[in-house]
Protein backbone atom coordinates (compact mmCIF):
# COMPACT_ATOMS: atom_id res chain seq x y z
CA UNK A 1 104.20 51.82 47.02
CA UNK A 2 107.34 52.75 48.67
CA UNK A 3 106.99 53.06 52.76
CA UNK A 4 110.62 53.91 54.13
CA UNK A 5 110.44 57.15 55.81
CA UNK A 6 106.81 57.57 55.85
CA UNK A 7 104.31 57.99 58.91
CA UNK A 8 101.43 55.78 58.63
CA UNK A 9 98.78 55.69 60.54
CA UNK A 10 96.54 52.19 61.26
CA UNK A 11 93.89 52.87 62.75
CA UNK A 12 91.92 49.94 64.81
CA UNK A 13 95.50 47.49 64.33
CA UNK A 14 94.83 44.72 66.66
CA UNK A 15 93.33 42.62 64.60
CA UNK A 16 95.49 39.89 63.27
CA UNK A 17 95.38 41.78 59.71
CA UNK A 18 96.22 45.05 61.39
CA UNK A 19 99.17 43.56 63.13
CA UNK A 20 100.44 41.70 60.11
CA UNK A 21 100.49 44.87 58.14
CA UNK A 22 101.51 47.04 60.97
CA UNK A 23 104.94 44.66 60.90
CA UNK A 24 105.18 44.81 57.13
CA UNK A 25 104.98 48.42 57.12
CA UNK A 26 107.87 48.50 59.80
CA UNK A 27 109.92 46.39 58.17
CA UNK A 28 109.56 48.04 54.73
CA UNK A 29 111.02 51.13 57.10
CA UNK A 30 107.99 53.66 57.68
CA UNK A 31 106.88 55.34 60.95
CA UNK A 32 104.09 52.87 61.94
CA UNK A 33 101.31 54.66 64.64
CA UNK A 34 98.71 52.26 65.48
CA UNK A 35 95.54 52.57 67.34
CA UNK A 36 93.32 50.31 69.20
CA UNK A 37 90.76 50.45 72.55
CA UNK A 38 93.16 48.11 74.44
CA UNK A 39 96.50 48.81 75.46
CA UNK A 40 96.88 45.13 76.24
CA UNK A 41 96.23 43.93 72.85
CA UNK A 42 98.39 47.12 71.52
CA UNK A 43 101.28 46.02 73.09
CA UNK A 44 102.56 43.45 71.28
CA UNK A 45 102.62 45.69 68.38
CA UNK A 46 105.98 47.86 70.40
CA UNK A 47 107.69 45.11 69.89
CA UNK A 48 108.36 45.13 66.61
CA UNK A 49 108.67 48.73 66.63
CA UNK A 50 105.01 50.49 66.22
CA UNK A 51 103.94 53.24 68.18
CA UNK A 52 100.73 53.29 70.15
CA UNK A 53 97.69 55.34 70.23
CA UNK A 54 94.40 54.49 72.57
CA UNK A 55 91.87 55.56 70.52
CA UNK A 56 88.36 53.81 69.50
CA UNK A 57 88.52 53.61 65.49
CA UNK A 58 84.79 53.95 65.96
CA UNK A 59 84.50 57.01 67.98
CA UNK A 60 84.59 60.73 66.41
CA UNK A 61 85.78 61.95 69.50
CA UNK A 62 88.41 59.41 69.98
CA UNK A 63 89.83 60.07 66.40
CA UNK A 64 89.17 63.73 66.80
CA UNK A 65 91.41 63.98 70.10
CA UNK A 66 94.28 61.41 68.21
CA UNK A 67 94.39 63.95 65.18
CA UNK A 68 94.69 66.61 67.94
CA UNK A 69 97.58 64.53 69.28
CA UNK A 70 99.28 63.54 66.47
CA UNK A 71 99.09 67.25 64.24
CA UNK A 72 100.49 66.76 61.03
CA UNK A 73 101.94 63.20 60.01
């Protein structure tokens, strides 16, 4: 699959997986938006160049209100 110039988005990417692929998917050159309930543990994920949502992978309303957020990607 080719990834430069396309918006992904990862939901629930704090885990180490979800950061690992989160920086592969940056480096390959696509538009990385990840989610997670903390925006401690989210923050190591701007480093490399992700872009952060708050939202509970979990929670209808939480991925209702990112969708809302986001519009089309």
């Amino acid at each position: 699959m080719t990834v430069p110039n396309r918006t992904i988005v990862l939901a629930g990417a704090t885990s180490e997986s979800g950061i690992a692929l989160a920086r592969a998917l940056v480096a390959e050159g696509a538009r990385v938006i990840t989610t997670g309930r903390s925006a401690e543990r989210l923050d190591p994920l701007r480093a490399f160049g992700a872009a952060v949502e708050i939202a509970d992978a979990t929670s209808l309303d939480d991925m209702t209100a990112l969708a809302s957020r986001l519009g089309a990607v």
